[in-house]
PDB file of N, CA and C in Angstrom:
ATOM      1  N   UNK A   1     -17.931   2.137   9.557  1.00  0.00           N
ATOM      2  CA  UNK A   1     -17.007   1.234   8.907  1.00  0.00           C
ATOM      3  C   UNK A   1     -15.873   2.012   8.247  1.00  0.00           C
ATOM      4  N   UNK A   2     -16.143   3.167   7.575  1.00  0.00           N
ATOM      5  CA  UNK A   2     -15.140   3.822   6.789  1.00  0.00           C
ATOM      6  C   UNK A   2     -14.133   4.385   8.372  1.00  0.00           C
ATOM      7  N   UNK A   3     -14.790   4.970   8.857  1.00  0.00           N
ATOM      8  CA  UNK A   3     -14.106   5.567  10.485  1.00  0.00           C
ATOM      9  C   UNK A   3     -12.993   4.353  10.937  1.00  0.00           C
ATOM     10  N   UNK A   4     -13.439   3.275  11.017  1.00  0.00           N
ATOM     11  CA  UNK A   4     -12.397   1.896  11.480  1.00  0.00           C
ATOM     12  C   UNK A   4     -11.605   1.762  10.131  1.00  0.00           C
ATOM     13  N   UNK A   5     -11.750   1.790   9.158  1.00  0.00           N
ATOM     14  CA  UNK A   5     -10.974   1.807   7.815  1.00  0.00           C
ATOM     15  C   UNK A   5      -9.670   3.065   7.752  1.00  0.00           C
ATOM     16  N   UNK A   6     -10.036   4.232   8.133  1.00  0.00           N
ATOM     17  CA  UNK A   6      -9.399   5.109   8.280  1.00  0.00           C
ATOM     18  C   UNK A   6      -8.110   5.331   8.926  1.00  0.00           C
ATOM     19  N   UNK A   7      -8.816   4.342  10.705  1.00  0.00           N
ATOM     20  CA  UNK A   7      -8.467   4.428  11.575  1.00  0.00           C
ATOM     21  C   UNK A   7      -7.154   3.269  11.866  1.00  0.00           C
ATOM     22  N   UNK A   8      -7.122   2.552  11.019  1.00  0.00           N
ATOM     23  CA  UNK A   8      -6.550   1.555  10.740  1.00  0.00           C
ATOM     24  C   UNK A   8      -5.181   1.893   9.845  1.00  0.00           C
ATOM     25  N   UNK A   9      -5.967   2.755   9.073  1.00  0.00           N
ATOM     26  CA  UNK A   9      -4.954   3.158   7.816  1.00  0.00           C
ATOM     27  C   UNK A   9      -3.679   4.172   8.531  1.00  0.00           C
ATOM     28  N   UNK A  10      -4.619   4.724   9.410  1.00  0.00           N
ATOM     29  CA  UNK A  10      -3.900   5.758   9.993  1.00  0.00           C
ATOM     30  C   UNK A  10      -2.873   5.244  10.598  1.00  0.00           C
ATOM     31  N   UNK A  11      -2.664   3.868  11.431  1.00  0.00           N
ATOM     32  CA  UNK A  11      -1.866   2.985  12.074  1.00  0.00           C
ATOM     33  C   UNK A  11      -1.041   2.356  11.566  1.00  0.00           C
ATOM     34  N   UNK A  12      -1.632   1.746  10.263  1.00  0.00           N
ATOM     35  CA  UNK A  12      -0.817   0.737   9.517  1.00  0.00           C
ATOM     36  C   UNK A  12       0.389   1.569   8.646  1.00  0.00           C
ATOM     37  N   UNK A  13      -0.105   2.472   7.748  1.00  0.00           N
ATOM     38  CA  UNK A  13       1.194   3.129   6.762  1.00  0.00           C
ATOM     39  C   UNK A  13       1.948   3.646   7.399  1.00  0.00           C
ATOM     40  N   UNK A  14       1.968   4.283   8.348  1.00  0.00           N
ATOM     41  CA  UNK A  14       3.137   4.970   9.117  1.00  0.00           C
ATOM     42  C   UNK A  14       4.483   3.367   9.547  1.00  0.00           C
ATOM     43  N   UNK A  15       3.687   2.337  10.016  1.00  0.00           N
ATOM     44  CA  UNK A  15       4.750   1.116   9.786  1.00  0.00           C
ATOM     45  C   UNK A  15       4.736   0.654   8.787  1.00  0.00           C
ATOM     46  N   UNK A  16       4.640   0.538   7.728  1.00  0.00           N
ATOM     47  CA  UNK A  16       4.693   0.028   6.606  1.00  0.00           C
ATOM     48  C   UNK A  16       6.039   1.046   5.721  1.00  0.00           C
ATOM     49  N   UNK A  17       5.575   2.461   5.959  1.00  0.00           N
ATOM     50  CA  UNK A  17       6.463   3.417   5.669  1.00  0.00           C
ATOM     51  C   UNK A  17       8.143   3.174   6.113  1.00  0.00           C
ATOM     52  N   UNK A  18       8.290   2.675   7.690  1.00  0.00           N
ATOM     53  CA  UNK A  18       9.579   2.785   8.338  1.00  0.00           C
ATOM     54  C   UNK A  18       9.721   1.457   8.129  1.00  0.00           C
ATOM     55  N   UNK A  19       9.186   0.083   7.808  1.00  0.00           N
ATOM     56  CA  UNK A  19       9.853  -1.149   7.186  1.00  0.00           C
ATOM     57  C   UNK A  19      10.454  -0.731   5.915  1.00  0.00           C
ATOM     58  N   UNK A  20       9.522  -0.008   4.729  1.00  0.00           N
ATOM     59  CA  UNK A  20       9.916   0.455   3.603  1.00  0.00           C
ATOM     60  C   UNK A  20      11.131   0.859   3.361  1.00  0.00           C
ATOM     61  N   UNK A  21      11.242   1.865   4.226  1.00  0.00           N
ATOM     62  CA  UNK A  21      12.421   3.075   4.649  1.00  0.00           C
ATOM     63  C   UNK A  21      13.668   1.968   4.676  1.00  0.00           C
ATOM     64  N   UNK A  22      13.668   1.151   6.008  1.00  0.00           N
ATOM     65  CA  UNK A  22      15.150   0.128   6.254  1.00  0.00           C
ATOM     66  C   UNK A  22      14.786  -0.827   5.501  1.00  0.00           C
ATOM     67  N   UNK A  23      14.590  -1.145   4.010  1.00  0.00           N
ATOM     68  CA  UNK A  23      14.214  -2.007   3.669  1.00  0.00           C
ATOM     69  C   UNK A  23      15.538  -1.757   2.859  1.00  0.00           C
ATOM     70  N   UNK A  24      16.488  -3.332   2.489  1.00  0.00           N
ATOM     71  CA  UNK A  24      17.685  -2.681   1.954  1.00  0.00           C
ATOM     72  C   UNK A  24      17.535  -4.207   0.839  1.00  0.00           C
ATOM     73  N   UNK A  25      16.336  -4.620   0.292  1.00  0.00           N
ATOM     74  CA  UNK A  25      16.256  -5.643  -0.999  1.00  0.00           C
ATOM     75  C   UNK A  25      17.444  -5.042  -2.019  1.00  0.00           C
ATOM     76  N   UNK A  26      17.021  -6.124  -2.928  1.00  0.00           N
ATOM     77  CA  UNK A  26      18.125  -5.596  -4.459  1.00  0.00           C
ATOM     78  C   UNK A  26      17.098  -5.312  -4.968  1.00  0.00           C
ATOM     79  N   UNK A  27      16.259  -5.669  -5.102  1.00  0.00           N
ATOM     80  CA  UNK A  27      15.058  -4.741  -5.837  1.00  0.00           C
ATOM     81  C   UNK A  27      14.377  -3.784  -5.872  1.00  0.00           C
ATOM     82  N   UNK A  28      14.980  -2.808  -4.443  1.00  0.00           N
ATOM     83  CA  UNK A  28      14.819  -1.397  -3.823  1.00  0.00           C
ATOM     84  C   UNK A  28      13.945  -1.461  -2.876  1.00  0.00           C
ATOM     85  N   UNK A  29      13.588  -0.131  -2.456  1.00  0.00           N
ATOM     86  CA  UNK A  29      12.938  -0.292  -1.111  1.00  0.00           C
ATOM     87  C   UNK A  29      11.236  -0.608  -1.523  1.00  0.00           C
ATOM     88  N   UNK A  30      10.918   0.346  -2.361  1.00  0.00           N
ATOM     89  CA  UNK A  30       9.246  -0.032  -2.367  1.00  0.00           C
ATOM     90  C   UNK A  30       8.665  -1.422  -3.079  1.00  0.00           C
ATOM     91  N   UNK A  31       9.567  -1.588  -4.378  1.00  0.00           N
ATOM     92  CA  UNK A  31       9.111  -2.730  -5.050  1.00  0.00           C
ATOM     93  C   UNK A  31       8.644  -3.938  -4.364  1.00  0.00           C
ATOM     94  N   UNK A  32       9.050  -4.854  -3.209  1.00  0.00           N
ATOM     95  CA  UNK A  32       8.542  -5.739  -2.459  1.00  0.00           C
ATOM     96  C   UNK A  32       7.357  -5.183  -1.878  1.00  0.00           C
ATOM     97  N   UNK A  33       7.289  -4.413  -1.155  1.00  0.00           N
ATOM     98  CA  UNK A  33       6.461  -4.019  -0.373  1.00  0.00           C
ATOM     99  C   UNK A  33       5.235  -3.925  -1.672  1.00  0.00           C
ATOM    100  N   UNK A  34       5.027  -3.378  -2.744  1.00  0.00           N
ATOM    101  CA  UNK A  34       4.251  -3.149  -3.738  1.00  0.00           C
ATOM    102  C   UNK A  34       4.037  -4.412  -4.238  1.00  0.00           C
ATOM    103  N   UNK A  35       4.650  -5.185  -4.413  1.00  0.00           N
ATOM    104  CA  UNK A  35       5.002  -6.408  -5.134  1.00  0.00           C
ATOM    105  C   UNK A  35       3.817  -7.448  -4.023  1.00  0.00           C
ATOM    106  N   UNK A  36       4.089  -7.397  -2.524  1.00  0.00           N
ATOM    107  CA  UNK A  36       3.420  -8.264  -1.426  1.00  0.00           C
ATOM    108  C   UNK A  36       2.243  -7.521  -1.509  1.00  0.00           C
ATOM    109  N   UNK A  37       1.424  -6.369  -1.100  1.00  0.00           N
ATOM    110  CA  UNK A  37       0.597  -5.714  -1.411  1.00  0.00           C
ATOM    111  C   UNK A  37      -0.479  -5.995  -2.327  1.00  0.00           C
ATOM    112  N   UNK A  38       0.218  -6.095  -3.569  1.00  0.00           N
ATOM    113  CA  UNK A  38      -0.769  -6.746  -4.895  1.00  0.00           C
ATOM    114  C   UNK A  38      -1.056  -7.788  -4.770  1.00  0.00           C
ATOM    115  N   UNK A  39       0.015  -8.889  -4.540  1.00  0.00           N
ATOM    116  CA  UNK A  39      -0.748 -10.091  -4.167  1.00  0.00           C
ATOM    117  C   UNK A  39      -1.879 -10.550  -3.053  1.00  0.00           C
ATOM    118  N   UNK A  40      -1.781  -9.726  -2.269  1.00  0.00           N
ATOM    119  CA  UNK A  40      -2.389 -10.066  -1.236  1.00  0.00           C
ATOM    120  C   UNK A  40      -3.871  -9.246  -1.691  1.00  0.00           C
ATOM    121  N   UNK A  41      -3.972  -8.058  -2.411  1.00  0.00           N
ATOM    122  CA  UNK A  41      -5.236  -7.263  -2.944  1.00  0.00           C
ATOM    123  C   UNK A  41      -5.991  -9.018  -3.824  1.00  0.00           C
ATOM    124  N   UNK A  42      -4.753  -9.240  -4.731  1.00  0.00           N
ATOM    125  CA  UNK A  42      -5.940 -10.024  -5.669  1.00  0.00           C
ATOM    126  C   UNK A  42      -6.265 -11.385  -4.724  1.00  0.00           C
ATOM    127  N   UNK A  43      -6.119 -12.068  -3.823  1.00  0.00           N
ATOM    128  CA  UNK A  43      -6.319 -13.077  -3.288  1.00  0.00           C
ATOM    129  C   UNK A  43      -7.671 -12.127  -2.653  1.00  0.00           C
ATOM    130  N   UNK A  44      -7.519 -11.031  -1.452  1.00  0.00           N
ATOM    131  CA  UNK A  44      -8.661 -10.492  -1.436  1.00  0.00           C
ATOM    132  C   UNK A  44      -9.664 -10.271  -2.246  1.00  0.00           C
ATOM    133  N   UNK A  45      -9.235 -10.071  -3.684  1.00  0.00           N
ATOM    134  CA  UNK A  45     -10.549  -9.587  -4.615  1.00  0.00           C
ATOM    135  C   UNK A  45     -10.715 -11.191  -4.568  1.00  0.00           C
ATOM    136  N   UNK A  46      -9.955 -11.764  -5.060  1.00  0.00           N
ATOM    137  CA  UNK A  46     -10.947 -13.384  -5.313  1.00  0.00           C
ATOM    138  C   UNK A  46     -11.829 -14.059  -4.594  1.00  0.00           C
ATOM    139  N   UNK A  47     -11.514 -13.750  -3.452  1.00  0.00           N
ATOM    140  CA  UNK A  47     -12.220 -14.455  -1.837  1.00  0.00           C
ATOM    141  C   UNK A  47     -13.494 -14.065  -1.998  1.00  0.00           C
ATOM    142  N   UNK A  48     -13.608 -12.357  -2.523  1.00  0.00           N
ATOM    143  CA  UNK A  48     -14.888 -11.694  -2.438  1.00  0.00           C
ATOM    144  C   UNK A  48     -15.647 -11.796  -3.592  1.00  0.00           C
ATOM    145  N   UNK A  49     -15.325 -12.669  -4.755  1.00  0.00           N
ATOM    146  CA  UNK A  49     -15.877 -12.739  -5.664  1.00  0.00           C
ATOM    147  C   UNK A  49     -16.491 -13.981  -5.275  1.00  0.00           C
ATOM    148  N   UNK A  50     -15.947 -14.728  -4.755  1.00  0.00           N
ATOM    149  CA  UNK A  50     -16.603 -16.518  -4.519  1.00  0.00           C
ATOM    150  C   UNK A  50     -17.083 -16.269  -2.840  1.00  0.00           C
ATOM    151  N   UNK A  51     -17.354 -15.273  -2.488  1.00  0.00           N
ATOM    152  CA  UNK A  51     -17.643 -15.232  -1.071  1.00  0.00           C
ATOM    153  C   UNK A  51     -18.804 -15.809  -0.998  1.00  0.00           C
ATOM    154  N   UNK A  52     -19.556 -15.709  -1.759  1.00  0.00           N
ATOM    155  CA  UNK A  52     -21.352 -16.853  -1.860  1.00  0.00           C
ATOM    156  C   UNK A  52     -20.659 -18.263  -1.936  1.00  0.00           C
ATOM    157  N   UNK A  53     -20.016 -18.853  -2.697  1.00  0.00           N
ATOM    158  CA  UNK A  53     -20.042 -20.133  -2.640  1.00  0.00           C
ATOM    159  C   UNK A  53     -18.887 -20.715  -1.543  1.00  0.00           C
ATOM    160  N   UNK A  54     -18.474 -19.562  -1.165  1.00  0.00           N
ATOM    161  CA  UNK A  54     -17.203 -20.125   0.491  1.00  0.00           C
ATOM    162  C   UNK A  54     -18.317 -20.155   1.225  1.00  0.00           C
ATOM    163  N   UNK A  55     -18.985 -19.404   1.428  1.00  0.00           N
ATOM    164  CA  UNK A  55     -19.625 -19.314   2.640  1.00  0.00           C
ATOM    165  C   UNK A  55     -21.002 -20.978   2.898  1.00  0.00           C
ATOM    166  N   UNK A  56     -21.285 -21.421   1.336  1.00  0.00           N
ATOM    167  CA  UNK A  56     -22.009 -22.438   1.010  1.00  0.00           C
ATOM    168  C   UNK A  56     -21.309 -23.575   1.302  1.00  0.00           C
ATOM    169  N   UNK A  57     -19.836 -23.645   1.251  1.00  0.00           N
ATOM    170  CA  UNK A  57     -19.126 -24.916   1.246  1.00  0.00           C
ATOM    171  C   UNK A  57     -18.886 -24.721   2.862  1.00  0.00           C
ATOM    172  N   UNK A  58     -19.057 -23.407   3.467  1.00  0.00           N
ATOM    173  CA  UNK A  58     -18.645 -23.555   4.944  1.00  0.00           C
ATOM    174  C   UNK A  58     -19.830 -23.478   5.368  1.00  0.00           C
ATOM    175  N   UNK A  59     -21.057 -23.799   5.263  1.00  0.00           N
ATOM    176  CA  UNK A  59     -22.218 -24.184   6.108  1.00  0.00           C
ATOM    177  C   UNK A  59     -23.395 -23.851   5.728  1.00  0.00           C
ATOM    178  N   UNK A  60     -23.426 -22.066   5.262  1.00  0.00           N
ATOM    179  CA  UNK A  60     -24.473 -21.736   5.001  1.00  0.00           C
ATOM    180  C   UNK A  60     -25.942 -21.772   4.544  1.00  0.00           C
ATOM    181  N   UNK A  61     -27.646 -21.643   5.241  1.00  0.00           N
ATOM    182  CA  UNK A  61     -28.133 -22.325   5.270  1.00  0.00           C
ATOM    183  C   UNK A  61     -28.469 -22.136   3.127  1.00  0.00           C
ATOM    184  N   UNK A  62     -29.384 -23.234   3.163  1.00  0.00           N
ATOM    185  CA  UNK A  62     -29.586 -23.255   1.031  1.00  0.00           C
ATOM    186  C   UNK A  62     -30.311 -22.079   0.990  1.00  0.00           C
ATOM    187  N   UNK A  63     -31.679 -21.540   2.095  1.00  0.00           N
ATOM    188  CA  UNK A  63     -32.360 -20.625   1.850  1.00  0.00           C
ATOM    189  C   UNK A  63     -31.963 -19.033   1.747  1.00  0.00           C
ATOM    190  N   UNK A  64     -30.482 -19.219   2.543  1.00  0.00           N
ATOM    191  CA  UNK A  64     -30.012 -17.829   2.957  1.00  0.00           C
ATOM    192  C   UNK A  64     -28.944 -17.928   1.128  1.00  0.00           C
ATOM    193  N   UNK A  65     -28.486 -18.748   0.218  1.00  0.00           N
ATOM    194  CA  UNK A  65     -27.714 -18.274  -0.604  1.00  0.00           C
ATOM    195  C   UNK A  65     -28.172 -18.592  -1.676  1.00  0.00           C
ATOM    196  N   UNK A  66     -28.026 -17.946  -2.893  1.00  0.00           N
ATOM    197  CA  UNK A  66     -28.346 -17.808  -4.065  1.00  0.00           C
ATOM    198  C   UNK A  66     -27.752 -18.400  -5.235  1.00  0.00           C
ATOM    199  N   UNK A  67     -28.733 -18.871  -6.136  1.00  0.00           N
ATOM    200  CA  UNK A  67     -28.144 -20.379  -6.531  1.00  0.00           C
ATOM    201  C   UNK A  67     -27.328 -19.974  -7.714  1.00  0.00           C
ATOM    202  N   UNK A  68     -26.514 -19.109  -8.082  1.00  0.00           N
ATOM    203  CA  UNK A  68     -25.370 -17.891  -9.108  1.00  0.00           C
ATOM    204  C   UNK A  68     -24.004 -18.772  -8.101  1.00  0.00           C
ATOM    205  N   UNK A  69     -23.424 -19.590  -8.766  1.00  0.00           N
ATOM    206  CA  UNK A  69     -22.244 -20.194  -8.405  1.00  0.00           C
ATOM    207  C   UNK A  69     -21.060 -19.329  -9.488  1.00  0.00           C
ATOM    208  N   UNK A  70     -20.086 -19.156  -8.417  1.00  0.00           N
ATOM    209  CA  UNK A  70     -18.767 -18.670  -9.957  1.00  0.00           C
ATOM    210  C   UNK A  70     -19.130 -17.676 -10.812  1.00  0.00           C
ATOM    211  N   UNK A  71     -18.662 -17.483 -11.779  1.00  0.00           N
ATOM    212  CA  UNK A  71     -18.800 -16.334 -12.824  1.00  0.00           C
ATOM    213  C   UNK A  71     -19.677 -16.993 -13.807  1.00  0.00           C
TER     214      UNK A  71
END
């Protein structure tokens, strides 16, 4: 998993880098890119915090999830 994580990373920043680069905002080149980034981290962290009760509202059987709803 870390190997496909890597391997990914290895692919992705090098384009992320040359959007960065011709990126000609008023708010400079990295700030959006940093700015889209974060948002998209905390929607990820949230997903994975309620990932027991998504997975309950999308089917999952009662025996397979644990009855700790939310925080």
């Amino acid at each position: 998993m870390m190997c496909r994580n890597c391997m990914v990373a290895a692919g992705v920043l090098p384009c992320v880098r040359i959007w960065s680069d011709k990126c000609s905002s008023k708010y400079g080149r990295r700030r959006p890119f940093i700015l889209v980034g974060s948002l998209m981290i905390s929607v990820a962290v949230t997903i994975i915090g309620f990932s027991a009760d998504i997975g309950y509202l999308l089917g999952d059987a009662d025996e397979d999830h644990r009855n700790f709803k939310g925080t």
